[in-house]
C-alpha atoms as a PDB file:
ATOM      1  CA  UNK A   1     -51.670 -81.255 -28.961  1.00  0.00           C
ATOM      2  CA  UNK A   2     -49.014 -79.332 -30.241  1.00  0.00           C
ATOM      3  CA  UNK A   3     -47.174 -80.200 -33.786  1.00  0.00           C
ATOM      4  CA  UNK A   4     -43.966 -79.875 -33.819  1.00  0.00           C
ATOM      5  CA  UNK A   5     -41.577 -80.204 -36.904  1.00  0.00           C
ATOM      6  CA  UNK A   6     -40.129 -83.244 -37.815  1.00  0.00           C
ATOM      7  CA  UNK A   7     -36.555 -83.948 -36.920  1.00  0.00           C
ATOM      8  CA  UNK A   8     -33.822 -84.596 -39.501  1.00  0.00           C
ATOM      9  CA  UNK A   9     -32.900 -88.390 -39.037  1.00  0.00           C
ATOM     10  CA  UNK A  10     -29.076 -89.427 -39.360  1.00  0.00           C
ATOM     11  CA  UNK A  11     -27.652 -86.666 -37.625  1.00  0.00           C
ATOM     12  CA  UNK A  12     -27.666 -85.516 -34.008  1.00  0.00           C
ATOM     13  CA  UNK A  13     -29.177 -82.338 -33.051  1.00  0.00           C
ATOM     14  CA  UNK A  14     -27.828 -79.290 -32.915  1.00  0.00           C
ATOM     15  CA  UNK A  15     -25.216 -80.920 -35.871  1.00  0.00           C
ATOM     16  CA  UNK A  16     -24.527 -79.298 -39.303  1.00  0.00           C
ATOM     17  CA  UNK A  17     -22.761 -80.693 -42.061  1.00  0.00           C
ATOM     18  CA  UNK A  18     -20.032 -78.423 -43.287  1.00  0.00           C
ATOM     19  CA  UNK A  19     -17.922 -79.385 -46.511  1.00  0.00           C
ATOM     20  CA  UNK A  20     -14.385 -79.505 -46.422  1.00  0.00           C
ATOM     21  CA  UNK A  21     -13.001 -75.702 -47.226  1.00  0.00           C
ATOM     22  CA  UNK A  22     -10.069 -76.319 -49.858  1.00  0.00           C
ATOM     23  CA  UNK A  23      -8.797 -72.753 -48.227  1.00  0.00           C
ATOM     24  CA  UNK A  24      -8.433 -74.591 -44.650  1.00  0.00           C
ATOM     25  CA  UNK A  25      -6.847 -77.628 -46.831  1.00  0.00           C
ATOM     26  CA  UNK A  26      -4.232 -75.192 -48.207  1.00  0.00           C
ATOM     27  CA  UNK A  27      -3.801 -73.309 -45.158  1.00  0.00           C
ATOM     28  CA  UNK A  28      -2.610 -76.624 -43.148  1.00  0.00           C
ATOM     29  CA  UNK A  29      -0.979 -77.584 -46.339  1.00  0.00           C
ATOM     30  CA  UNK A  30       1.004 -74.126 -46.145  1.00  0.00           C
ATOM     31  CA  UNK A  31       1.384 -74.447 -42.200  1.00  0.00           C
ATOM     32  CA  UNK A  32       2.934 -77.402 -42.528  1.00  0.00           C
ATOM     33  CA  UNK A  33       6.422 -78.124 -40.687  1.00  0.00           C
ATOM     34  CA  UNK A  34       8.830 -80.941 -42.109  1.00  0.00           C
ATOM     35  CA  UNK A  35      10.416 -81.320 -39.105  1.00  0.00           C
ATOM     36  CA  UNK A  36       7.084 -81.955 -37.254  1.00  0.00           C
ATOM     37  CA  UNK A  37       6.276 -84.558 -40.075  1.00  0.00           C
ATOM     38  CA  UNK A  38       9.398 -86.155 -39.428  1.00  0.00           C
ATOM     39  CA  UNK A  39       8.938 -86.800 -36.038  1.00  0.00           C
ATOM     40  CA  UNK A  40       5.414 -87.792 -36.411  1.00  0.00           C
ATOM     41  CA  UNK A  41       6.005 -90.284 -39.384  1.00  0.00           C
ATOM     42  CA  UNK A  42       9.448 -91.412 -37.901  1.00  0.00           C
ATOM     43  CA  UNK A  43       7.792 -92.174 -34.425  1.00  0.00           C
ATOM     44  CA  UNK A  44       4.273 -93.325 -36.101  1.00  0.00           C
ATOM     45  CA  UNK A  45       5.570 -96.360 -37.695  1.00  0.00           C
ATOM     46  CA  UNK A  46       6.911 -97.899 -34.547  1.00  0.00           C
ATOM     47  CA  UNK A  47       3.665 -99.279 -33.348  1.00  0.00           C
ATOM     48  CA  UNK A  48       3.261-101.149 -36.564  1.00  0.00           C
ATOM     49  CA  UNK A  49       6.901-103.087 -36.401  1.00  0.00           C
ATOM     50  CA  UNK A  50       5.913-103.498 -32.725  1.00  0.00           C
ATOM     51  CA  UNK A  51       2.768-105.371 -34.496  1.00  0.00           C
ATOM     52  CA  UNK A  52       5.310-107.183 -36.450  1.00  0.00           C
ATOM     53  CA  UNK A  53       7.467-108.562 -33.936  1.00  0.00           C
ATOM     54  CA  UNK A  54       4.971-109.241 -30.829  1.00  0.00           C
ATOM     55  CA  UNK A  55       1.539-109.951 -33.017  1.00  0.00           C
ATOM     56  CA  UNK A  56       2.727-110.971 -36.562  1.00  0.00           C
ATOM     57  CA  UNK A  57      -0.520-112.885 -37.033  1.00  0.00           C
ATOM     58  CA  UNK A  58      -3.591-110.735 -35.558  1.00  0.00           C
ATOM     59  CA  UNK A  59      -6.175-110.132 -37.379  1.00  0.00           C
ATOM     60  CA  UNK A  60      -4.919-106.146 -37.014  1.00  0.00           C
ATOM     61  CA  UNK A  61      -1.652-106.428 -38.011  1.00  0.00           C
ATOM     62  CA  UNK A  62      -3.340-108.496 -41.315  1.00  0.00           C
ATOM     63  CA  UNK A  63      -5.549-105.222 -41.683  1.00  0.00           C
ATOM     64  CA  UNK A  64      -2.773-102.623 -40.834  1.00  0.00           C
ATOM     65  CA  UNK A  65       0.658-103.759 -41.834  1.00  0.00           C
ATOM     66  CA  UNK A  66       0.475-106.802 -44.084  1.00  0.00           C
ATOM     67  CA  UNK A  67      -2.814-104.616 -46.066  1.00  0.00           C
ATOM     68  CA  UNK A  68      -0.160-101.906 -46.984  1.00  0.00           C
ATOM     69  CA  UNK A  69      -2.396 -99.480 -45.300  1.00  0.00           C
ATOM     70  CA  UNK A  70       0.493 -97.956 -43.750  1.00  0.00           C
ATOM     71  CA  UNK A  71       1.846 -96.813 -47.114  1.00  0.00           C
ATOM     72  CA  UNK A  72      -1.085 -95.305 -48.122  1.00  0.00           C
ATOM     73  CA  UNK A  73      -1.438 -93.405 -45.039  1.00  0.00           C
ATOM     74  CA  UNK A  74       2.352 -92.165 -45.934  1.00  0.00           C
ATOM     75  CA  UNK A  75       2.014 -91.954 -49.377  1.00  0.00           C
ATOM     76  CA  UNK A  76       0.201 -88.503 -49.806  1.00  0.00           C
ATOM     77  CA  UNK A  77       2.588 -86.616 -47.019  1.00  0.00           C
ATOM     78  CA  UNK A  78       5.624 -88.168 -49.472  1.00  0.00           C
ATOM     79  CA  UNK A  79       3.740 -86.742 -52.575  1.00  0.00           C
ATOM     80  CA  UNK A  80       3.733 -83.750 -50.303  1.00  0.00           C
ATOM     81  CA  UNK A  81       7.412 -83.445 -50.261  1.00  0.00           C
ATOM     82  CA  UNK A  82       7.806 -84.363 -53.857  1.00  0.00           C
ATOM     83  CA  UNK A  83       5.543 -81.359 -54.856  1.00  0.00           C
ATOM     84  CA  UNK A  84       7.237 -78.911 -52.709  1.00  0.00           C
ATOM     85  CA  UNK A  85      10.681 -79.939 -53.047  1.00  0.00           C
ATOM     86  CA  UNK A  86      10.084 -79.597 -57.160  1.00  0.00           C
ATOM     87  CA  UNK A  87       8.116 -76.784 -57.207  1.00  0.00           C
ATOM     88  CA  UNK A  88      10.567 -74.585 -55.107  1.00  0.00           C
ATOM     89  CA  UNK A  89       8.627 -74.900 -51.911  1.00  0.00           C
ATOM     90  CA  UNK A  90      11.274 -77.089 -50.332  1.00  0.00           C
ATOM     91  CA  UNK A  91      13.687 -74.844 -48.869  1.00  0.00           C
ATOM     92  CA  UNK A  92      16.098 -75.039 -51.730  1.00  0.00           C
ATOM     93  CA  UNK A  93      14.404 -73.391 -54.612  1.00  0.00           C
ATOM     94  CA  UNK A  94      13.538 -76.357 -56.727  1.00  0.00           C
ATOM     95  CA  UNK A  95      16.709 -77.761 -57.550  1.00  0.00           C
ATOM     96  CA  UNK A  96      16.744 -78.897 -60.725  1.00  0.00           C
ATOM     97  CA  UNK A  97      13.998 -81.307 -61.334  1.00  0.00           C
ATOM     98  CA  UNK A  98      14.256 -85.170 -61.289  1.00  0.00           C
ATOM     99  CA  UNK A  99      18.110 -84.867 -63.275  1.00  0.00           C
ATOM    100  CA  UNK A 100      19.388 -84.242 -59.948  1.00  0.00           C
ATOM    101  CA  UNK A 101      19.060 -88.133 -59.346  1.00  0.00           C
ATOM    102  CA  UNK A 102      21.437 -88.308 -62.078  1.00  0.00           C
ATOM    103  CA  UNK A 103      24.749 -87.668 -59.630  1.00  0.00           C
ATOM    104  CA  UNK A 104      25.245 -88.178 -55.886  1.00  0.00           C
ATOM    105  CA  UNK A 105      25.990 -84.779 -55.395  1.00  0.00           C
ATOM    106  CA  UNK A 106      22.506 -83.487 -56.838  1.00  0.00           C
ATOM    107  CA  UNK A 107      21.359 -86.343 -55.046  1.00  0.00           C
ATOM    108  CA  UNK A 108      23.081 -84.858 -51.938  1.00  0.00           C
ATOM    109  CA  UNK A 109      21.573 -81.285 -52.895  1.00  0.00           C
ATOM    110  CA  UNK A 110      18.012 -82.510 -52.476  1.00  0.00           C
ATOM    111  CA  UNK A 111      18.533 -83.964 -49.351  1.00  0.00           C
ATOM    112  CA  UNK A 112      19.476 -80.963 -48.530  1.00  0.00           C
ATOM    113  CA  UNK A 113      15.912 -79.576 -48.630  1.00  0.00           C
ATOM    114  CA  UNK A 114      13.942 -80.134 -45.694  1.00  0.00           C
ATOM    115  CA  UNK A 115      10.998 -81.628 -47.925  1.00  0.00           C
ATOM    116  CA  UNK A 116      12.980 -83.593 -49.923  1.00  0.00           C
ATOM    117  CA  UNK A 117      15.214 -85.332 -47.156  1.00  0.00           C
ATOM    118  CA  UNK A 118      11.185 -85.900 -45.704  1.00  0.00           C
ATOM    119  CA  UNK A 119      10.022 -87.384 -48.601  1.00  0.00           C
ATOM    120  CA  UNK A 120      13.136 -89.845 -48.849  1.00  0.00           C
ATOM    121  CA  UNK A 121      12.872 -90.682 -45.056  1.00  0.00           C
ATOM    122  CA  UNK A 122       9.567 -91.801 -45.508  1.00  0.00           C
ATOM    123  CA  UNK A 123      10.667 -93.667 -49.043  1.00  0.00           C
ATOM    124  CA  UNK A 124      12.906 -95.837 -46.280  1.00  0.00           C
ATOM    125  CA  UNK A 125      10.241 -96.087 -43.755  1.00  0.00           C
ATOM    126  CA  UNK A 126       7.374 -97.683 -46.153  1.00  0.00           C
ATOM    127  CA  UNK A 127      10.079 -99.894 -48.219  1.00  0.00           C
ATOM    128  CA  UNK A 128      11.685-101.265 -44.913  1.00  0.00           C
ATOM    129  CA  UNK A 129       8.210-102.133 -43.316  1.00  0.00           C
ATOM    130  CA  UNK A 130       6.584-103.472 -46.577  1.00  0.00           C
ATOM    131  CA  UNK A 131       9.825-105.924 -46.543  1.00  0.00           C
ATOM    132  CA  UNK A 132       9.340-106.930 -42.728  1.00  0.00           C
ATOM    133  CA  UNK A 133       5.806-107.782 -43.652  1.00  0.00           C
ATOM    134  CA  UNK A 134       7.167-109.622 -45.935  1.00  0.00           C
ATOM    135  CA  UNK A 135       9.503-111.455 -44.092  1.00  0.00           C
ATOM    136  CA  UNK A 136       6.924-112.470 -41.555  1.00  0.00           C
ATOM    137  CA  UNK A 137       4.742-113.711 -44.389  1.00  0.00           C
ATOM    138  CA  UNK A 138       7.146-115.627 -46.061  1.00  0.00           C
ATOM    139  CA  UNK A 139       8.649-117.152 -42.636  1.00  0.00           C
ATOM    140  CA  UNK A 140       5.391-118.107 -42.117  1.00  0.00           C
ATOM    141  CA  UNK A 141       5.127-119.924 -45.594  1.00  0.00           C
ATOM    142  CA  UNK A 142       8.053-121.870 -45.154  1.00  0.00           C
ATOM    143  CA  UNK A 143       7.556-122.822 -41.454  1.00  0.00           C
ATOM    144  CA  UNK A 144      10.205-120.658 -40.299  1.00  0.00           C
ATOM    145  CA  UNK A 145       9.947-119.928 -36.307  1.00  0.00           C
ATOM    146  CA  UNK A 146       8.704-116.632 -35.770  1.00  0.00           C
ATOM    147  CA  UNK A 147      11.404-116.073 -32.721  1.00  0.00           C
ATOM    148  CA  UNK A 148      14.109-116.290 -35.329  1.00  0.00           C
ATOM    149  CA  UNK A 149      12.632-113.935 -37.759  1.00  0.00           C
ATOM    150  CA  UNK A 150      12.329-110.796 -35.122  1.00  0.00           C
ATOM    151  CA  UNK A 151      16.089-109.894 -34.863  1.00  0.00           C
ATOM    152  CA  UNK A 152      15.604-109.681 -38.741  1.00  0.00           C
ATOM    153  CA  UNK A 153      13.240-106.987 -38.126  1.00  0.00           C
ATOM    154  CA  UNK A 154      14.940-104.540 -35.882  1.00  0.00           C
ATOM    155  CA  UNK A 155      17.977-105.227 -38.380  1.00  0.00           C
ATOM    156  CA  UNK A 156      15.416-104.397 -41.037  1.00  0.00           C
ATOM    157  CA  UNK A 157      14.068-101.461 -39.225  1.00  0.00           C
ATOM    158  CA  UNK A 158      17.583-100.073 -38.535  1.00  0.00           C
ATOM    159  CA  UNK A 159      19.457-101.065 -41.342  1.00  0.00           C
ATOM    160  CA  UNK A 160      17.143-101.957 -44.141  1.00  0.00           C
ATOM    161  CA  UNK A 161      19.000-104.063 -46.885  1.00  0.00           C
ATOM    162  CA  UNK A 162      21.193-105.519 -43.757  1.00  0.00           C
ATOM    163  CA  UNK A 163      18.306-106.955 -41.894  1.00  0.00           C
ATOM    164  CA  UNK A 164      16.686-108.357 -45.546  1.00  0.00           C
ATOM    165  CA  UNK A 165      19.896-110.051 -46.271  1.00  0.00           C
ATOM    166  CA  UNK A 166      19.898-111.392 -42.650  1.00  0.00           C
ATOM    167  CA  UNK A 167      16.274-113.035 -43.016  1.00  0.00           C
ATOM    168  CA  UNK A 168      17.590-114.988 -46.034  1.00  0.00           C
ATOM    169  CA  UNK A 169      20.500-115.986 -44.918  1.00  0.00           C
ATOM    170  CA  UNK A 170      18.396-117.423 -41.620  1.00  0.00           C
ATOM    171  CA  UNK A 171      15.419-118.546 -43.767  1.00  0.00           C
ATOM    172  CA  UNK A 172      18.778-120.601 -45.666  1.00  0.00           C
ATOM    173  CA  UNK A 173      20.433-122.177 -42.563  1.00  0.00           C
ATOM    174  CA  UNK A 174      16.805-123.347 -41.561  1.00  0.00           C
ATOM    175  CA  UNK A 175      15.042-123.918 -44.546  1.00  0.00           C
ATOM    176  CA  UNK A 176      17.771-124.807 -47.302  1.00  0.00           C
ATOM    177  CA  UNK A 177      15.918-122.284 -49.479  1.00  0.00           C
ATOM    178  CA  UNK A 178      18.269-119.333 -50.323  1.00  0.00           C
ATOM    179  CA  UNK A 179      17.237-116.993 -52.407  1.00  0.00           C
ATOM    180  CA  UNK A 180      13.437-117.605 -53.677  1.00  0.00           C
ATOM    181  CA  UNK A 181      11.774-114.088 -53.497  1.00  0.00           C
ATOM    182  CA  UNK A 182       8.387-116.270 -54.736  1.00  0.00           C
ATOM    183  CA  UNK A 183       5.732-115.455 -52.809  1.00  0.00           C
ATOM    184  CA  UNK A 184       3.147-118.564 -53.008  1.00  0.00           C
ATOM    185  CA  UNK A 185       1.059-119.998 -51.036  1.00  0.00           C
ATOM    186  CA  UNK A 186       2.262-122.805 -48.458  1.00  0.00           C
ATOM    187  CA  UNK A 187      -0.273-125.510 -49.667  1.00  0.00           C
ATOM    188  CA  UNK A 188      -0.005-124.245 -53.375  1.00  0.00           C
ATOM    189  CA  UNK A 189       1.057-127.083 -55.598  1.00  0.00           C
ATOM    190  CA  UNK A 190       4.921-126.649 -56.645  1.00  0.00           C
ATOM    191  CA  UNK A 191       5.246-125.276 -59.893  1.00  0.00           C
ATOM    192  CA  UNK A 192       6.745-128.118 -62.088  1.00  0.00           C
ATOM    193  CA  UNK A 193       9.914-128.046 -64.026  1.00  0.00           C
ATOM    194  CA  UNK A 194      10.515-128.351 -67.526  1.00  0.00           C
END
């Protein structure tokens, strides 16, 4: 018989591992369009509110939405727009560093720049669906009916502090409990009063 050379076990043949090229990394990085980011982060958070509202309790939505995974697939394309909106890559030169937050018009100036009104669109887009998770968690807590809880959500979704302030004031006309924010348990012992 013939020998023939052993075959590398673990990867198929024909297969080569290649090591991620910082220079392609940069290139995309450079490539980049905020306006195409936009649309893709604007559009790919929908499916996880749809999780939300039609399957607040699947074992998915647990691993996507309630696990903040969302925000941490958001969170570098945000540093993204940080970096280039501060180091002049933003489409406005830079503006002038973080003291812009100090008025509304240099407040209104950054959100000027493409990268910078990117970066604060996806500062509303993680905030608002970290706080419908949390609504659905904390209806859930206090036996609040999940059917009551999903116009909160598109309010939420839409309208951010309006749809928050809706969920307590529903979680108060069916509950009696106003304004805890305390996330516990629902068969945690009460914390007792001195």
């Amino acid at each position: 018989g013939e020998v023939r050379p052993a075959a590398k076990v673990g990867r198929p043949a024909g297969r080569t591992e290649r090591a991620v090229d910082m220079n392609d990394v940069t290139a995309f990085v450079d490539e980049l369009d905020p306006h195409v980011a936009f649309t893709v982060a604007n559009r790919g958070v929908l499916p996880f509110w749809l999780l939300l509202a039609l399957a607040p309790h699947w074992s998915v939505t647990r691993a996507l939405v309630h696990s903040g995974a969302v925000a941490l697939l958001l969170t570098p394309l945000y540093v993204l727009g940080i970096a280039k909106t501060f180091s002049g890559g933003g489409g406005g030169g830079g503006g002038d560093g973080f003291s812009a937050f100090d008025s509304l018009a240099g407040v209104m100036g950054l959100f000027g720049m493409p990268w910078a009104c990117l970066a604060g669109w996806l500062h509303y887009l993680v905030f608002d669906l970290f706080v419908g998770a949390w609504q659905v968690r904390d209806a859930r807590r206090r036996g609040v009916h999940h059917l009551a809880v999903v116009p909160c959500l598109v309010c939420t979704l839409m309208l951010g502090p309006v749809g928050l302030c809706l969920y307590l004031f529903v979680r108060g006309a069916l509950t009696g409990t106003w304004l805890a924010l305390v996330e516990q348990p629902r068969d945690a012992p009460k914390a007792k009063r001195r």
